[in-house]
Protein backbone atom coordinates (compact mmCIF):
# COMPACT_ATOMS: atom_id res chain seq x y z
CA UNK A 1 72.12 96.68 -81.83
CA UNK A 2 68.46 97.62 -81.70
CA UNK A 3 66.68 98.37 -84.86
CA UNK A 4 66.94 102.05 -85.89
CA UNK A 5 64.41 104.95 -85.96
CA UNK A 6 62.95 104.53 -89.76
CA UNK A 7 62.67 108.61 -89.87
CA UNK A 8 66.15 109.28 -88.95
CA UNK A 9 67.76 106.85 -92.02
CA UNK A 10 66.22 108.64 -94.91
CA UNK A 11 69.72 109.97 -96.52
CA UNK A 12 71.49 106.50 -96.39
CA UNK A 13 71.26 104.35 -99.55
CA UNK A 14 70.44 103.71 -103.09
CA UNK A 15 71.37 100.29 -103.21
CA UNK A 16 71.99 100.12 -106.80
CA UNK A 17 73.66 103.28 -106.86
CA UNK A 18 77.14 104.50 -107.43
CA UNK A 19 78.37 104.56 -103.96
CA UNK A 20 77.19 101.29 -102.89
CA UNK A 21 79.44 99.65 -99.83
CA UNK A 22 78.87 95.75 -100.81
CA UNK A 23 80.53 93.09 -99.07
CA UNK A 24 80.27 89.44 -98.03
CA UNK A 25 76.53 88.09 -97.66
CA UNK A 26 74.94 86.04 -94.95
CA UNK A 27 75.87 82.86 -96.34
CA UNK A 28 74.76 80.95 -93.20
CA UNK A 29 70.92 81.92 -94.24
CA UNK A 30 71.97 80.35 -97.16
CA UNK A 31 73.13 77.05 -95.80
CA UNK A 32 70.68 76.97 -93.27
CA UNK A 33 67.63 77.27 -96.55
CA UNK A 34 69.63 74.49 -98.23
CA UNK A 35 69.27 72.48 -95.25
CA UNK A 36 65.92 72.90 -94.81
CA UNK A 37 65.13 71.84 -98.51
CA UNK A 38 66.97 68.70 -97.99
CA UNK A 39 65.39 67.61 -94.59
CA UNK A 40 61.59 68.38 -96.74
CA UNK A 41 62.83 66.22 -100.08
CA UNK A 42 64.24 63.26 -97.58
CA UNK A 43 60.98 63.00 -96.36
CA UNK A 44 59.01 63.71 -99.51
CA UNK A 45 61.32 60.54 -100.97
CA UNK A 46 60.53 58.48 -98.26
CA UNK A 47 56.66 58.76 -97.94
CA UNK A 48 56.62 59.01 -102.04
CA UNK A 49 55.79 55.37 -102.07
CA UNK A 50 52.48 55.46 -100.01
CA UNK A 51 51.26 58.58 -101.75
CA UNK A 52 52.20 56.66 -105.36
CA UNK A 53 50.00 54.01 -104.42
CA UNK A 54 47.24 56.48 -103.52
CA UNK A 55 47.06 59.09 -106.73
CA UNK A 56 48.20 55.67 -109.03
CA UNK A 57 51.17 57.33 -110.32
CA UNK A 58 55.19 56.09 -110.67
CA UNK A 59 56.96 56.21 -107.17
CA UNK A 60 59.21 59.14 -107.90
CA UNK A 61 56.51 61.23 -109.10
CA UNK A 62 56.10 63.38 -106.35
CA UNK A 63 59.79 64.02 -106.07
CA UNK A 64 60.42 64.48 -109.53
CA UNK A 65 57.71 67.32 -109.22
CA UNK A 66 59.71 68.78 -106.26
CA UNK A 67 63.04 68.50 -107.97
CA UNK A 68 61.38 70.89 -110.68
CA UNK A 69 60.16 73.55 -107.96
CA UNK A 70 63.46 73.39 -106.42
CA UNK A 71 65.40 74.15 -109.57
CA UNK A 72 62.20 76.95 -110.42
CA UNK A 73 63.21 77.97 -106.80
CA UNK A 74 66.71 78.08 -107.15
CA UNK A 75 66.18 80.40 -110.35
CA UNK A 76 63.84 83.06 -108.61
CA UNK A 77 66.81 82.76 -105.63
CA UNK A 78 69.24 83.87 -107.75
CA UNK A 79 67.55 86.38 -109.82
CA UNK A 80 66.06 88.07 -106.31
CA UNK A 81 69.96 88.19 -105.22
CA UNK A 82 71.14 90.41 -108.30
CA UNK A 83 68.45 92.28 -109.42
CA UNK A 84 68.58 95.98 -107.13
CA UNK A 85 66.40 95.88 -104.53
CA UNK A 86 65.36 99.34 -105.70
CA UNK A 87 64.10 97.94 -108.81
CA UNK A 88 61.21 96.53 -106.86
CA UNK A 89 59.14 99.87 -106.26
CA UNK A 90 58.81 100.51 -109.49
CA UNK A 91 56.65 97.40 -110.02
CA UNK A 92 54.32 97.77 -107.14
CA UNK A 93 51.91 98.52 -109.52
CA UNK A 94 52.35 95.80 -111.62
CA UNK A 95 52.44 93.33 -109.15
CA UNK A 96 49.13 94.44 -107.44
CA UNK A 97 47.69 93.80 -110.90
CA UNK A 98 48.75 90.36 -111.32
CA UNK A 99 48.02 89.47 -108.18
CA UNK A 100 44.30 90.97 -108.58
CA UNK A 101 44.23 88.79 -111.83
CA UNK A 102 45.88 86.19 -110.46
CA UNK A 103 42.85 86.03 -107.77
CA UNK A 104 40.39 86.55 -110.39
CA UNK A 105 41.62 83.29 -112.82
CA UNK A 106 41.78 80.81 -109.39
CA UNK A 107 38.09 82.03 -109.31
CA UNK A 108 37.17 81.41 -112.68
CA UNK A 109 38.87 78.92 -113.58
CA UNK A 110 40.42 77.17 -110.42
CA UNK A 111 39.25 73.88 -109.36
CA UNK A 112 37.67 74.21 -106.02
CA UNK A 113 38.96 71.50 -103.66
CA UNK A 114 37.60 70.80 -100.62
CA UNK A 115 35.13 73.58 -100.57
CA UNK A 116 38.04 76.39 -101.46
CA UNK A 117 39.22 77.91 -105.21
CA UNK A 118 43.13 78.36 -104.58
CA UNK A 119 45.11 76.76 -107.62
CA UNK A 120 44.63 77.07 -111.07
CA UNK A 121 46.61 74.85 -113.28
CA UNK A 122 49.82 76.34 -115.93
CA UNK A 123 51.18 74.39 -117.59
CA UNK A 124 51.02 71.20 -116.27
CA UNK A 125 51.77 72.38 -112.74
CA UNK A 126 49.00 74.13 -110.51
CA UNK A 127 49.70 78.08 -109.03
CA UNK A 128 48.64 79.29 -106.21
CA UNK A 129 47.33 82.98 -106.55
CA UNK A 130 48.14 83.57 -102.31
CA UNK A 131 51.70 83.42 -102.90
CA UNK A 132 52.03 86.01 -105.49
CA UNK A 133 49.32 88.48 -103.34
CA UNK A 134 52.29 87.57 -100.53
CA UNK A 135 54.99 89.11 -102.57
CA UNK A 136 53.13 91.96 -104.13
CA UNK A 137 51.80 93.21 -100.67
CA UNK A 138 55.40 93.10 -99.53
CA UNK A 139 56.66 94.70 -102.12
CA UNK A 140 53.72 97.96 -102.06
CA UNK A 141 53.52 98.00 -98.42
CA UNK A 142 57.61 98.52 -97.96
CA UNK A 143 57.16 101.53 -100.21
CA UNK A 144 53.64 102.58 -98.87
CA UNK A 145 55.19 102.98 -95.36
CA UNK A 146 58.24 104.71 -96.37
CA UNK A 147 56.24 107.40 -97.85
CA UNK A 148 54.46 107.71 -95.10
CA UNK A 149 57.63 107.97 -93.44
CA UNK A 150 59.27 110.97 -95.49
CA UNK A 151 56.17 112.91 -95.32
CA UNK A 152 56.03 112.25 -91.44
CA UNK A 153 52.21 111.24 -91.89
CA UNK A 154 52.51 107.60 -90.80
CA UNK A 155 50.20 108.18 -87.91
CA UNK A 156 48.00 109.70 -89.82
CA UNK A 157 44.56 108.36 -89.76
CA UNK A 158 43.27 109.23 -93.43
CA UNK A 159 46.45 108.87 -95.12
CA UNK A 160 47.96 105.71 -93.30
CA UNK A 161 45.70 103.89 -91.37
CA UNK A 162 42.58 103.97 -93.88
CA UNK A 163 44.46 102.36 -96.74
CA UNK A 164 45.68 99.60 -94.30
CA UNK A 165 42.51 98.85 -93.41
CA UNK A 166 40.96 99.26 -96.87
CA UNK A 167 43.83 96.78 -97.79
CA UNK A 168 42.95 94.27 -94.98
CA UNK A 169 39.24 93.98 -96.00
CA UNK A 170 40.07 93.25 -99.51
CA UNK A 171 42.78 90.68 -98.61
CA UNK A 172 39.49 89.29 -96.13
CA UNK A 173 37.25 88.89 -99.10
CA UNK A 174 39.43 87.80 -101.38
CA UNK A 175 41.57 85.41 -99.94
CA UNK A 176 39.69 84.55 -96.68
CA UNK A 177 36.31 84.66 -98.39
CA UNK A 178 36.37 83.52 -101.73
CA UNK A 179 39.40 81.86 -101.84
CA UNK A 180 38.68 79.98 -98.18
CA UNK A 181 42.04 80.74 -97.49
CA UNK A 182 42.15 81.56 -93.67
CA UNK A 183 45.75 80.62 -92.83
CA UNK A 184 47.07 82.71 -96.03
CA UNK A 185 44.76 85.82 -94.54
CA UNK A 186 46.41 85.57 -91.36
CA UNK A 187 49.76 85.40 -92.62
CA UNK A 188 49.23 88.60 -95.01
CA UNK A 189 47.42 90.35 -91.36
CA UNK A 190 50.79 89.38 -89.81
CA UNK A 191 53.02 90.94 -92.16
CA UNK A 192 50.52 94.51 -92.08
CA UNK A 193 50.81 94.62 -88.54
CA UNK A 194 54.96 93.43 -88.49
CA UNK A 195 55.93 96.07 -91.00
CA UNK A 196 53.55 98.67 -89.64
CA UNK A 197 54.87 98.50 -85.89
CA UNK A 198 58.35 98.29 -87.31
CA UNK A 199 58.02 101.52 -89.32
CA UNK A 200 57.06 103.33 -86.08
CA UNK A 201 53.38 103.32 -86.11
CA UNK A 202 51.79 104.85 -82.99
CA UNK A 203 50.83 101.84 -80.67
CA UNK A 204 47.34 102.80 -80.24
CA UNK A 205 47.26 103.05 -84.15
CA UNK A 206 48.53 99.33 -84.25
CA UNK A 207 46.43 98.51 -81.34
CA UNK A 208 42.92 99.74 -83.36
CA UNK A 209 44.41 97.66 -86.49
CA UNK A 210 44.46 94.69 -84.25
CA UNK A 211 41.20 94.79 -82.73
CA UNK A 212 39.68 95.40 -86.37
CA UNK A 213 41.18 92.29 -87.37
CA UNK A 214 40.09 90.61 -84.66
CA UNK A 215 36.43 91.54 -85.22
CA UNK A 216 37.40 90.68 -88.98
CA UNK A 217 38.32 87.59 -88.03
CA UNK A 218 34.98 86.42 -85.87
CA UNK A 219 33.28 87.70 -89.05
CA UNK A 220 34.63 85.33 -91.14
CA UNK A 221 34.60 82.31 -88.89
CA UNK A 222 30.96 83.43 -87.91
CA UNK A 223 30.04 83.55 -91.52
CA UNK A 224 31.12 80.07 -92.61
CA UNK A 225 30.10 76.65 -91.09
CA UNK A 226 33.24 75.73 -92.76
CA UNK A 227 34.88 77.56 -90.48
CA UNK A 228 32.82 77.52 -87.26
CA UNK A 229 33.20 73.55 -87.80
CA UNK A 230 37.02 73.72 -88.02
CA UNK A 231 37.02 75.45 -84.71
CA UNK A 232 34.95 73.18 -82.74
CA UNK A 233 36.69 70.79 -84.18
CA UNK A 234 40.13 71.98 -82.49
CA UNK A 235 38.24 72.62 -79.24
CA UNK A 236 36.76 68.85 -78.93
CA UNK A 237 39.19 67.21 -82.02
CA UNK A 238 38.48 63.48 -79.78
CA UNK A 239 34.60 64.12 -80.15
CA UNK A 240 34.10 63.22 -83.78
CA UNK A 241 37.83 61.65 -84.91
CA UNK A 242 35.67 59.82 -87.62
CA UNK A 243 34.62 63.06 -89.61
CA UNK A 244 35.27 66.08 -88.81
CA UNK A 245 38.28 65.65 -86.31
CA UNK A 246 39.44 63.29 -88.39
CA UNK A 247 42.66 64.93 -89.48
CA UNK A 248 43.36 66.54 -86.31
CA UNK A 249 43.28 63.00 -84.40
CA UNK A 250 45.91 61.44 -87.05
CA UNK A 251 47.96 64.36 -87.00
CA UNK A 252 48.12 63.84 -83.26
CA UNK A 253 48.35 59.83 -83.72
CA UNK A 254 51.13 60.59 -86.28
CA UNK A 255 53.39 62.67 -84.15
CA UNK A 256 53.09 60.92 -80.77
CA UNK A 257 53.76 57.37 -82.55
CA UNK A 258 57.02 58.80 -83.28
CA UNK A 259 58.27 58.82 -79.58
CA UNK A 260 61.80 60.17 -79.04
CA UNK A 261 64.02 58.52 -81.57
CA UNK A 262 61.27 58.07 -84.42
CA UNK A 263 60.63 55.17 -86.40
CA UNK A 264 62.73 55.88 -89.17
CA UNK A 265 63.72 57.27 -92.60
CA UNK A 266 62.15 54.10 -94.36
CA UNK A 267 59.72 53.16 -91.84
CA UNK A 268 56.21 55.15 -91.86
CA UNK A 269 52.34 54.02 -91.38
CA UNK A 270 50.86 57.21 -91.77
CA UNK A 271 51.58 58.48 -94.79
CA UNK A 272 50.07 55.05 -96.29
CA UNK A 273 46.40 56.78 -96.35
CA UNK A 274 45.88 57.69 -93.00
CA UNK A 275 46.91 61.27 -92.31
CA UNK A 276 45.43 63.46 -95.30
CA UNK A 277 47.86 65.55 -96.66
CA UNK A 278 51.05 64.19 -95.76
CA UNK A 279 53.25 65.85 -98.24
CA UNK A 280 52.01 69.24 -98.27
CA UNK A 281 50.13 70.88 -94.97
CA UNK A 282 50.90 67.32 -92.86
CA UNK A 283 54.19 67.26 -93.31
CA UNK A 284 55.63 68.08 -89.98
CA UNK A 285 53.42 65.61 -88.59
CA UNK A 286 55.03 62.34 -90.68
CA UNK A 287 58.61 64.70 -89.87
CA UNK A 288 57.86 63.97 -86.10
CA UNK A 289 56.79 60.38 -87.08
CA UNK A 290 60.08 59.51 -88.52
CA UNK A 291 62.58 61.45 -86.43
CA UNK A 292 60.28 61.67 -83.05
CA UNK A 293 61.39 64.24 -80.36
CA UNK A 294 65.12 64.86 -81.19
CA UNK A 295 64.36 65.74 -84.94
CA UNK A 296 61.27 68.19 -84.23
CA UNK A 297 63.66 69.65 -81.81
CA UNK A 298 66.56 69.94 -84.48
CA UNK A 299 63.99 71.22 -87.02
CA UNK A 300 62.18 73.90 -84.83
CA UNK A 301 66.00 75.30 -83.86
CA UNK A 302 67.04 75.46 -87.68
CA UNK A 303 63.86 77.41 -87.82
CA UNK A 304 64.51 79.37 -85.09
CA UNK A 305 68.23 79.97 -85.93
CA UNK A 306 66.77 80.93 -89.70
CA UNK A 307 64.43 83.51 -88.12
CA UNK A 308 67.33 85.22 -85.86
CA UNK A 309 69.28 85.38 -88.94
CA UNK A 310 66.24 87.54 -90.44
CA UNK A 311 66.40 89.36 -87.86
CA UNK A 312 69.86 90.43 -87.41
CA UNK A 313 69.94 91.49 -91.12
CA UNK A 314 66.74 93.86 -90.03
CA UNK A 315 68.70 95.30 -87.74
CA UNK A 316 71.41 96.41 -89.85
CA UNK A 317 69.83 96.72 -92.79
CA UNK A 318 70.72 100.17 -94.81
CA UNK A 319 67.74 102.22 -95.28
CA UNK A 320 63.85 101.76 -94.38
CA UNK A 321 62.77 100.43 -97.35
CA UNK A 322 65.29 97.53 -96.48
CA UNK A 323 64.44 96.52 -93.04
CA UNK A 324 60.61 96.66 -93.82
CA UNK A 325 61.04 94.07 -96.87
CA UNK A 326 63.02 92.29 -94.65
CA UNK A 327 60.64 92.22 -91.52
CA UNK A 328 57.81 91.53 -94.12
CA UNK A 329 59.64 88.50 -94.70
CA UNK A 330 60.35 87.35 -91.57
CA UNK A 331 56.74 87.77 -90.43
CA UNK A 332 55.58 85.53 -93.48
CA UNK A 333 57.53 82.87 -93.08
CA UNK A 334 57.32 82.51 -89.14
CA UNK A 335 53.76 83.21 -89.28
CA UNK A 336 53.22 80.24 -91.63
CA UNK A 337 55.68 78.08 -89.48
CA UNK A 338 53.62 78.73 -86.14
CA UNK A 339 50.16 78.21 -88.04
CA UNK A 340 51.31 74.78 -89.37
CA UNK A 341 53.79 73.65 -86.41
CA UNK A 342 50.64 74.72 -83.85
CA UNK A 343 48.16 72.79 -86.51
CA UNK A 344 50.13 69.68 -86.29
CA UNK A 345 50.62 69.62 -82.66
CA UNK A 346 47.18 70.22 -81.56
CA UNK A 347 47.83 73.91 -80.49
CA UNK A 348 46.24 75.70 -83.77
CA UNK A 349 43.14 74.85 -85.59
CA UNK A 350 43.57 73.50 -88.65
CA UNK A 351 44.78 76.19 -91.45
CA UNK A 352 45.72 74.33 -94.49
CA UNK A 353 49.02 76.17 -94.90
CA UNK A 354 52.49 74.60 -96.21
CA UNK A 355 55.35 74.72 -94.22
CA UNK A 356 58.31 76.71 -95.66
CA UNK A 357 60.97 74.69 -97.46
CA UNK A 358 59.86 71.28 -96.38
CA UNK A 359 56.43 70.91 -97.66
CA UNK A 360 55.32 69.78 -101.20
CA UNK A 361 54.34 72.18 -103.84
CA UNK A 362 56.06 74.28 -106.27
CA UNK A 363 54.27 78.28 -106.06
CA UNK A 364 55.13 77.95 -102.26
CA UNK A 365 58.56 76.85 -102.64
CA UNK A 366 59.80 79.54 -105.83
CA UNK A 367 58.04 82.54 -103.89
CA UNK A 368 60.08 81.48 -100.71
CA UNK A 369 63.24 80.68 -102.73
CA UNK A 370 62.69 84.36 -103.98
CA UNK A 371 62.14 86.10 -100.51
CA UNK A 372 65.03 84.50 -99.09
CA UNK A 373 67.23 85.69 -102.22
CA UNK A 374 65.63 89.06 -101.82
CA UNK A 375 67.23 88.99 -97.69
CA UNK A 376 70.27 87.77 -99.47
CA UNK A 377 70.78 90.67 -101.64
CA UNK A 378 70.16 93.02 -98.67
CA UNK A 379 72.41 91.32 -96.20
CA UNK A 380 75.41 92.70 -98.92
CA UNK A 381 74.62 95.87 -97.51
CA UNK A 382 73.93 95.78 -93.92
CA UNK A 383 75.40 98.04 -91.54
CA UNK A 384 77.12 98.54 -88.03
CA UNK A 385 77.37 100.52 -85.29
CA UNK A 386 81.07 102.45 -84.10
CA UNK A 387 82.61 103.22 -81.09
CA UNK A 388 80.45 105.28 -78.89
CA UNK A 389 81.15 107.30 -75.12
CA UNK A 390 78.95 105.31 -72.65
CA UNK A 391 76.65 107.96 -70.50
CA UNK A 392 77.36 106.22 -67.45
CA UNK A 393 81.47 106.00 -67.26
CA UNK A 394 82.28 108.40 -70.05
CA UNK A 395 84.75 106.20 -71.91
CA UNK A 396 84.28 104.69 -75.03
CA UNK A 397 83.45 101.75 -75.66
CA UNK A 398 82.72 99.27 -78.69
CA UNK A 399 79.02 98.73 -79.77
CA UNK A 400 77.89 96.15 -82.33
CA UNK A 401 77.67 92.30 -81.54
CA UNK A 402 77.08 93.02 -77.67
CA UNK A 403 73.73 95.79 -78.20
CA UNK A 404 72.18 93.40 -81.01
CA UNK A 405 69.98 91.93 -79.17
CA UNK A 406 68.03 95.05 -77.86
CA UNK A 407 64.31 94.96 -77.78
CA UNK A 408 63.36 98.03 -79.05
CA UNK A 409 63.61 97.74 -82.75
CA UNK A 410 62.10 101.08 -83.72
CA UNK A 411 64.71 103.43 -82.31
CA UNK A 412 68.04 104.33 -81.04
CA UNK A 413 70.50 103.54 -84.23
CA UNK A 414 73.32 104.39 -86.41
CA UNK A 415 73.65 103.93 -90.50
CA UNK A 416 76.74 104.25 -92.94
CA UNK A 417 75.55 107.31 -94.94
CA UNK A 418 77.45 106.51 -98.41
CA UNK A 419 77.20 109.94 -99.15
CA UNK A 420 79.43 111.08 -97.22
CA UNK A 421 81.67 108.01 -96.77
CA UNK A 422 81.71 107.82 -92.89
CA UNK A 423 79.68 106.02 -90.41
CA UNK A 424 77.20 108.90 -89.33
CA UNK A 425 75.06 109.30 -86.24
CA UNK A 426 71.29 108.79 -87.33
């Protein structure tokens, strides 16, 4: 079933409203998140030794840490899987604020590590300011672009396309530049550009986006020797393996020492102070180390199986507003899962972003524990297609399971209109 036009669902759907059609959620994105958590604290408790020895701190203090964000994560799940969906655009406001704040404290007050300012410490435990710009850019552009939609200006130049690009520069300077966040940037560039195309955005419209933030991009990696450094660096990684290739070589060392079969649960060299960052952006590197060739291959299909499951609720979901949070979400997390997978593997320069569900650290994990309870929610709700005459031999026939796979996800589709308590032709 492809995805349908966004103009034609406007009447369908006040999710928390009186006429709601709920039924069973997709509990296999559930079990397939749950999975994914386990497989990242396995090999958190197994390398937890070698990075106790490094910080000089009790071996179970990096999964004690993650047991917290789990249970944090677990709490924003299940509050993003009750609380209307609807109840979200009133808050865009709010949210922009805090995450302007949010961006404002990590500067002022964030330690800068390794040349960037992205956590400040709460409590004990240290936030990361991209994650909550993540949700709240979700959250406003879902109900930006269904605006658009009902006033039929979404190709509009001044009224559409200028305030995506406003919003693109800002998220440049702030995150990219003074945060030195590059891989969050193109992750929040990803989503624009997802959710834009999705709502039905003229292509030459998300054509000029893209080549702006492809200029954007030079810009930035033009502007910084940082950056210009890390790129020569994935280029010609075996030149300088010493300094500045450094991490690229052992990520490379790490995964091809792990063969087909791995080495092991218990058995690991890298992670004793070789490969930097081996809990948190290095992860799928001591992954591959440990379960070599078969367990990348497991992991990358639970990912991609995740993903489809994203993708199908899209599909079906109820009403515009719907499908774009969900395709927001689905772009962030497989955006960050290419840009560390391709890091690890040689195929990506190196972005310094965690991979989703499996790496170390607590703001990453809630905010993804919340997104996925926010798809949750919506898959209560999602919606078929009926029987239908086919053009060709003029009998009916049964559409659903065998059209979902269509490629053209911004037309062509049918809604349940609650209103009217019938499945209606959109």
């Amino acid at each position: 079933m492809a995805i349908g036009s966004l103009k034609a669902r406007q009447q369908p759907t006040d999710l928390d409203g009186p006429r709601q059609r709920r039924h069973r959620p997709d509990y296999w994105l559930l079990l397939i998140a749950t999975a994914l958590i386990v497989i990242g604290l396995i090999v958190l408790y197994a390398i937890s030794p070698g990075l106790a020895i490094q910080k000089q701190v009790g071996d179970n203090y990096f999964v004690n840490k993650q047991m917290i964000a789990i249970a944090l994560g677990i709490v924003a799940f299940v509050a993003m899987a009750n609380i209307p969906v609807n109840f979200w655009r009133h808050l865009q406001r709010p949210l922009l604020i805090a995450a302007a704040l949010s961006a404002i404290a990590v500067r002022l007050f964030g330690e800068r590590v390794n040349g960037a300012y992205r956590w400040i410490q709460v409590g004990g435990m240290s936030f990361q300011a991209a994650e909550l710009i993540k949700f709240a850019l979700l959250i406003w552009l879902a109900c930006f672009l269904v605006e658009r939609i009902q006033e039929g200006n979404l190709g509009d130049v001044k009224k559409t396309l200028q305030p995506l690009i406003i919003a693109m520069v800002i998220i440049g300077l702030v995150v990219g530049k003074v945060q030195s966040d590059f891989g969050s940037t193109a992750v929040m560039v990803a989503m624009i550009g997802s959710m834009a195309f999705v709502a039905g955005m003229p292509m030459k419209r998300v054509m000029m986006v893209g080549a702006i933030v492809a200029i954007g991009g030079l810009l930035l990696i033009a502007g910084s020797s940082y950056r210009r450094d890390r790129l020569m660096t994935f280029m010609h990684p075996e030149q300088d393996c010493q300094n500045a290739g450094y991490q690229v070589c052992q990520a490379l060392i790490t995964v091809g020492s792990g063969g087909m079969f791995g080495l092991g649960v218990a058995n690991s060299v890298q992670a004793y102070g070789y490969l930097p960052e081996a809990a948190n952006d290095s992860i799928f590197a001591i992954l591959a180390e440990k379960f070599g060739f078969i367990g990348v291959t497991a992991l990358v299909a639970l990912f991609v199986t995740f993903f489809r499951r994203l993708f199908r609720i899209a599909e079906r979901a109820p009403d515009d507003y719907s499908r774009l949070l969900v395709v927001g979400i689905l772009a962030w997390l497989s955006t960050q899962v290419l840009i560390n997978v391709g890091a690890m593997l040689g195929l990506l320069p190196l972005k310094g972003i965690t991979l989703p569900f499996i790496s170390y650290g607590g703001t990453s994990l809630v905010f993804v524990l919340g997104a996925v309870g926010l798809v949750f929610q919506i898959s209560r709700y999602t919606v078929y297609r009926t029987a239908a005459v086919s053009s060709q031999t003029g009998q009916t026939t049964r559409e659903g399971r065998a059209n979902e796979s269509a490629p053209h996800w911004r037309r062509n589709g049918r809604a349940h209109n609650p209103a009217v308590g019938r499945r209606s032709q959109a």
